[in-house]
Protein backbone atom coordinates (compact mmCIF):
# COMPACT_ATOMS: atom_id res chain seq x y z
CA UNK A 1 -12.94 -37.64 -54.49
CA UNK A 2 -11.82 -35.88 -51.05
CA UNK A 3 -8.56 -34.34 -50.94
CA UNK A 4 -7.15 -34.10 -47.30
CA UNK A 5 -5.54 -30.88 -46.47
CA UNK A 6 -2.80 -31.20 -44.18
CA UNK A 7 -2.80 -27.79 -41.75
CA UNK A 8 0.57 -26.41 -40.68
CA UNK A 9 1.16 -23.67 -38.37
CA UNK A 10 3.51 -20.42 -39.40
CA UNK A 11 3.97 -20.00 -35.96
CA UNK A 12 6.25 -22.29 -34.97
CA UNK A 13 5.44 -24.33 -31.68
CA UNK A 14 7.01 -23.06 -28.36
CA UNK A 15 7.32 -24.64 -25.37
CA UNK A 16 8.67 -23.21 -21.83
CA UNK A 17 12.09 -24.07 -21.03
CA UNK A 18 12.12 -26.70 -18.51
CA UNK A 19 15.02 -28.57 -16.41
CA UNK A 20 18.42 -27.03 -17.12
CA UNK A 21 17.30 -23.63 -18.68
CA UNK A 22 21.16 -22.49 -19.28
CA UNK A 23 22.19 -25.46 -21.04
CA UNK A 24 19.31 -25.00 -23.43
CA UNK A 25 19.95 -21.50 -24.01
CA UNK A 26 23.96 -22.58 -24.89
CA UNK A 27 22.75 -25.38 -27.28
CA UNK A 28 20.38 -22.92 -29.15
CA UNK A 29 23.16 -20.40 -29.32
CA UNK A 30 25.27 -22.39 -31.61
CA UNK A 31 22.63 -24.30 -33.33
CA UNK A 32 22.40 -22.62 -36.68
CA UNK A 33 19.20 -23.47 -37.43
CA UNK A 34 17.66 -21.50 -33.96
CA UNK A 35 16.59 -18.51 -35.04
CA UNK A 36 16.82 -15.18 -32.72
CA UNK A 37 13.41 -14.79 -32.79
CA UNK A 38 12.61 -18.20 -31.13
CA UNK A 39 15.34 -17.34 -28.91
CA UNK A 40 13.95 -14.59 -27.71
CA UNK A 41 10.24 -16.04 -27.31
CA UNK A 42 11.70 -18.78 -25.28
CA UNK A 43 13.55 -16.25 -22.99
CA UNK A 44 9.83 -14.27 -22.89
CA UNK A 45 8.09 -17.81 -21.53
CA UNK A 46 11.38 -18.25 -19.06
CA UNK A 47 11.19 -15.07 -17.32
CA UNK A 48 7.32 -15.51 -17.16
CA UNK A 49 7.99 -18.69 -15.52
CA UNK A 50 10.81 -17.65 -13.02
CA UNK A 51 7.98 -14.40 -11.92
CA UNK A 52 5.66 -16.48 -11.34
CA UNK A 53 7.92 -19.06 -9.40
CA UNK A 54 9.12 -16.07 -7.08
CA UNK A 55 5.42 -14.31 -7.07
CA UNK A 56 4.17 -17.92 -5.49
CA UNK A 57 7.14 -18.15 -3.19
CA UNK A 58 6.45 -14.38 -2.10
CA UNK A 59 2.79 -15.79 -1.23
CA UNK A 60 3.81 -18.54 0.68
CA UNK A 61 6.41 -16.85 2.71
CA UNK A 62 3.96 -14.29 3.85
CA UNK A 63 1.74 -16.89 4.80
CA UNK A 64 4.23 -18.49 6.94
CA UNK A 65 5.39 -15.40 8.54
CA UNK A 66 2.21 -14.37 9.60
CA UNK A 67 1.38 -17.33 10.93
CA UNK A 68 4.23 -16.73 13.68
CA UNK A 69 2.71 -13.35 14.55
CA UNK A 70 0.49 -12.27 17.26
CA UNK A 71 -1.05 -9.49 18.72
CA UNK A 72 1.28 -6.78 19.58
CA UNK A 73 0.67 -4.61 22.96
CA UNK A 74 0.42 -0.93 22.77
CA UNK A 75 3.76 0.43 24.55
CA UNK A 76 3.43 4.38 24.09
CA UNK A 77 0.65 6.95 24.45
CA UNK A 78 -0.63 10.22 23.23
CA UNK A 79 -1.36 12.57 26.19
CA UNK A 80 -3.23 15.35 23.31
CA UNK A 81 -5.96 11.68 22.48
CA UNK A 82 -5.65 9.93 25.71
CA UNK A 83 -4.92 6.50 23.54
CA UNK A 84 -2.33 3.73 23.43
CA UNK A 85 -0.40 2.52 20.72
CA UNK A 86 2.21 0.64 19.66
CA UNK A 87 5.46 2.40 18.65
CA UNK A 88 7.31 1.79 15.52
CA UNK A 89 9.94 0.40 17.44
CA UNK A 90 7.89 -1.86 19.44
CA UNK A 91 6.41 -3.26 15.97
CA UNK A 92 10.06 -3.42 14.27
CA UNK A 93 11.30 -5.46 17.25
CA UNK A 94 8.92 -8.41 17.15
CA UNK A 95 8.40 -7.97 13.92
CA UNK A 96 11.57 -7.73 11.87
CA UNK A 97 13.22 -11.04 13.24
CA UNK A 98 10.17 -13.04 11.72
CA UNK A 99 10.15 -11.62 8.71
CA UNK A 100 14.26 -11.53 7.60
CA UNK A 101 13.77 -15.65 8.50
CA UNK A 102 11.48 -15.84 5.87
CA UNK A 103 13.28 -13.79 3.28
CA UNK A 104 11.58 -10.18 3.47
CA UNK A 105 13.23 -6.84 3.73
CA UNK A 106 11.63 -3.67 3.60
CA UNK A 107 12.67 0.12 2.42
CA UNK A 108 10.91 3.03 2.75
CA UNK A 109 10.55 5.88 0.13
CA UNK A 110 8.39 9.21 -0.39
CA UNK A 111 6.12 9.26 -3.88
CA UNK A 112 4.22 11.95 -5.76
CA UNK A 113 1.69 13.48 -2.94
CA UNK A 114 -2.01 12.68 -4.14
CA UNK A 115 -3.15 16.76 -2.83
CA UNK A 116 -0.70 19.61 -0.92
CA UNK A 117 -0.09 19.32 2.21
CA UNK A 118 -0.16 15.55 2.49
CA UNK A 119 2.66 12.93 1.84
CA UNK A 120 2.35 9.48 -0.09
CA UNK A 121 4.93 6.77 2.27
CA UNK A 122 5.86 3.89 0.10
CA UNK A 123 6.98 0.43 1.26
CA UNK A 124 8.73 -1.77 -1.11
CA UNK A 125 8.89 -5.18 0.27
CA UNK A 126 11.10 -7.71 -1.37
CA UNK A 127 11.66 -11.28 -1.06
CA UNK A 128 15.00 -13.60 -1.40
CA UNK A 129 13.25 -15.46 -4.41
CA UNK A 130 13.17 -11.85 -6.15
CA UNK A 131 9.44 -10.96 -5.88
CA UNK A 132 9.13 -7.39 -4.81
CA UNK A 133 5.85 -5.54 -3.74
CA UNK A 134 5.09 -2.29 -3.24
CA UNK A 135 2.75 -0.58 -0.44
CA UNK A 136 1.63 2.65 -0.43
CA UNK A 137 -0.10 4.81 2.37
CA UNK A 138 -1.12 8.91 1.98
CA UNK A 139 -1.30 10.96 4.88
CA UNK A 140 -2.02 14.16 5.89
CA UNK A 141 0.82 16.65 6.68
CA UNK A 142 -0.89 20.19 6.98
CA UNK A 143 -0.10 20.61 10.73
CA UNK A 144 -3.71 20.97 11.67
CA UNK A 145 -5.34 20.28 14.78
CA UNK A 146 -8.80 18.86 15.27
CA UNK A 147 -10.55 22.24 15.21
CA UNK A 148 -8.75 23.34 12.38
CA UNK A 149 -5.73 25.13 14.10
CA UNK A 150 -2.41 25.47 12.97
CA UNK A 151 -0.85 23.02 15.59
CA UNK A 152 2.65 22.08 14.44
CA UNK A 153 5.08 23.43 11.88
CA UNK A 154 5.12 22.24 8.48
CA UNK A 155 7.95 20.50 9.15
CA UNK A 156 7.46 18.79 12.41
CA UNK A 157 3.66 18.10 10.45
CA UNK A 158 5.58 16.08 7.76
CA UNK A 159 7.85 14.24 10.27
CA UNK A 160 4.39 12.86 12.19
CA UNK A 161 2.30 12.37 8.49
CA UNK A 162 6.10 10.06 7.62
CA UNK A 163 6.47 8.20 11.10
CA UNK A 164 2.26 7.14 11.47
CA UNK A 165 2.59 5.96 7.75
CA UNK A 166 5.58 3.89 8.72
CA UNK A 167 3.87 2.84 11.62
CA UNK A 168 0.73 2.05 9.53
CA UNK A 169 2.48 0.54 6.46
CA UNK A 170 4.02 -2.04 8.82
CA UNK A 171 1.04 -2.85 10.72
CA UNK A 172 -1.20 -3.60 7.11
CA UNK A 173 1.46 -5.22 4.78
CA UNK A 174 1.86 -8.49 7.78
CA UNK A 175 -1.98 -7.82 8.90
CA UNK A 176 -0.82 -7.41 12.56
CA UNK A 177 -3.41 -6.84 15.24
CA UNK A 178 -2.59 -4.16 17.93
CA UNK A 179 -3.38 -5.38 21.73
CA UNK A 180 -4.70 -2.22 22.89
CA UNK A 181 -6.55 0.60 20.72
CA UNK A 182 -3.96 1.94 18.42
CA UNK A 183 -5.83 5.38 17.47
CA UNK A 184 -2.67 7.77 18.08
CA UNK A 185 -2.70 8.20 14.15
CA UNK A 186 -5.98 10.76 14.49
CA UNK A 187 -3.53 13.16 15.33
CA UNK A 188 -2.53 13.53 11.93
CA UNK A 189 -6.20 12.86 10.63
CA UNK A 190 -9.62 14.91 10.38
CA UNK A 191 -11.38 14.90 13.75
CA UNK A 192 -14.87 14.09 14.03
CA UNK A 193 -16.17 17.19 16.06
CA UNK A 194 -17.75 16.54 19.41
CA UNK A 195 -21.47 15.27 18.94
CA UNK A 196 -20.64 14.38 15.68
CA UNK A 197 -22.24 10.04 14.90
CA UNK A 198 -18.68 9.18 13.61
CA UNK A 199 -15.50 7.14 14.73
CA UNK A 200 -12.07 9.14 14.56
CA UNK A 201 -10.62 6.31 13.21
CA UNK A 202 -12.50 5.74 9.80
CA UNK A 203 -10.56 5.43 7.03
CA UNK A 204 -12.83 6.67 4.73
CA UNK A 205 -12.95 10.42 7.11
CA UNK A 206 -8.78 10.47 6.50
CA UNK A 207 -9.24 9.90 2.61
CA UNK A 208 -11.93 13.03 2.46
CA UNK A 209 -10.18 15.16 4.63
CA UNK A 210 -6.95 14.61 1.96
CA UNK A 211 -9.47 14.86 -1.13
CA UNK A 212 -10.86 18.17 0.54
CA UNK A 213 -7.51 19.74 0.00
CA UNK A 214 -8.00 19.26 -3.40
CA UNK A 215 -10.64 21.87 -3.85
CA UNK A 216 -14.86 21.52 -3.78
CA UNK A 217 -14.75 19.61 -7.02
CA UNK A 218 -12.90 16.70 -5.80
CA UNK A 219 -14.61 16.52 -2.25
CA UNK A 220 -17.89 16.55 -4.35
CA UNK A 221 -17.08 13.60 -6.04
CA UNK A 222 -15.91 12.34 -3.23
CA UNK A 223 -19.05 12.34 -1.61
CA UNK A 224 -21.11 11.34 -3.87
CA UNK A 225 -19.08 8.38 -4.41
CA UNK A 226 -19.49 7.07 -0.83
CA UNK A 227 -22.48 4.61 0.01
CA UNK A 228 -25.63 5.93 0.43
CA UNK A 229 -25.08 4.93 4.10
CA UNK A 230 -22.05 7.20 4.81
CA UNK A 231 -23.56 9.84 3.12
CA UNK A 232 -26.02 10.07 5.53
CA UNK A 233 -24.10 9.38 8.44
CA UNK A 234 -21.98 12.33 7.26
CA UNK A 235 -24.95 14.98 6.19
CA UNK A 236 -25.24 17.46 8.51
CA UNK A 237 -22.62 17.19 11.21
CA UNK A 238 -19.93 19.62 12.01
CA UNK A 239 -17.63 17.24 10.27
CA UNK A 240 -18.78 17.26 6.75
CA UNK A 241 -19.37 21.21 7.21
CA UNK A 242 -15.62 21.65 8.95
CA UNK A 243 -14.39 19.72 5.32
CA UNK A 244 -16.93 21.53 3.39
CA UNK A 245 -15.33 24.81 4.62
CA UNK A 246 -11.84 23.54 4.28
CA UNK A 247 -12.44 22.04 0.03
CA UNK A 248 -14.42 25.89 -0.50
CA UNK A 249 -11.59 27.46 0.67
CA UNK A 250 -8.72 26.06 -1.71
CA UNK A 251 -7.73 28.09 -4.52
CA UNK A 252 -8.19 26.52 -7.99
């Protein structure tokens, strides 16, 4: 003869608050049997909900804001570079009044710097449905010129490093394309010396030139963490030897 067992759970079932969440809530407040435990798991599942309600309404927004962006046209110039860009203000004015219609506002902040002599910008970028995002950008503040030269004061170096990473943040957080080449940032970036096989405005140049002020350790790694293809591309030119220099020469 087969007994049947009957199975029954010790957890007991939850399911995520639907319709009229506040009305639930009230009801299991003064129902005697609702223990504070379930309470509190169905508040867990509700808030997981409402994030990811706002997180997909964050999505879509952006989406639909940068669908109503174009190109912008470079409006200022850098007579040290020779090159065009477009200002922060430029940017701001064609793009703020698209992106307060579809709920964004942005703030700007300083974090922990990443090495000396550089400064980490952070954008946090929140929408009405109460997603918020954060965007980050490091840049270099040491006041150097392309040869290595002290160029600008410490100060006036960490006013340029915080207005290109403005400029910058806003440009990658709505993916907005530049009319005209928009290279003005090299100014606060390492230089490819003349001869050298390399573009000034490589991203991966600006992230060794800020690991090099971290010591020879750091650039090291750094290096040998690049692709096989940059590695060569970098061996050898007055470039890598310029950071080589720089990394060698910091203090530990």
């Amino acid at each position: 003869m087969t007994t049947a067992i009957k199975q029954v759970s010790l957890i007991p079932a939850i399911e995520e608050p639907q319709g009229d969440s506040l009305s639930l809530f009230q009801r299991l407040a003064v129902d005697p049997n609702a223990s504070v435990e379930k309470i509190e798991r169905l508040m867990a599942l509700w808030e997981r909900g409402e994030a990811r309600k706002a997180e997909t309404a964050f999505n879509a927004a952006m989406s639909e804001a940068q669908t109503e962006m174009r190109p912008i046209s470079a409006d200022a110039e850098n007579p040290q570079t020779r090159s065009r860009y477009a200002s922060y203000a430029k940017l701001d004015s064609k793009l703020r009044p698209i992106y307060t219609t579809h709920g964004f506002a942005l703030s700007f902040d300083t974090g922990e710097p990443i090495a000396p002599d550089t400064i980490r910008l952070l954008c946090y970028v929140s929408h009405t449905a109460g997603h918020a995002r954060t965007y980050k950008c490091d840049m270099p503040a040491d006041g150097k010129g392309a040869k290595g030269g002290d160029v600008m004061t410490k100060t006036h170096a960490t006013g340029s490093a915080m207005s290109y990473g403005m400029r910058y943040l806003l440009k990658m957080i709505f993916n907005v394309a530049v009319g005209e080449d928009d290279d003005d940032g090299n100014r606060a970036a390492v230089q490819p010396a003349k001869g050298d096989p390399l573009s000034a405005d490589e991203s991966w140049l600006v992230d060794l030139e800020i690991t090099a002020q971290s010591g020879w350790a750091a650039l090291s790694k750094a290096f040998n963490d690049l692709t096989p293809e940059l590695r060569r591309r970098l061996t050898g030119t007055p470039t890598w030897d310029n950071l080589k220099a720089k990394a060698q020469a910091v203090k530990s």
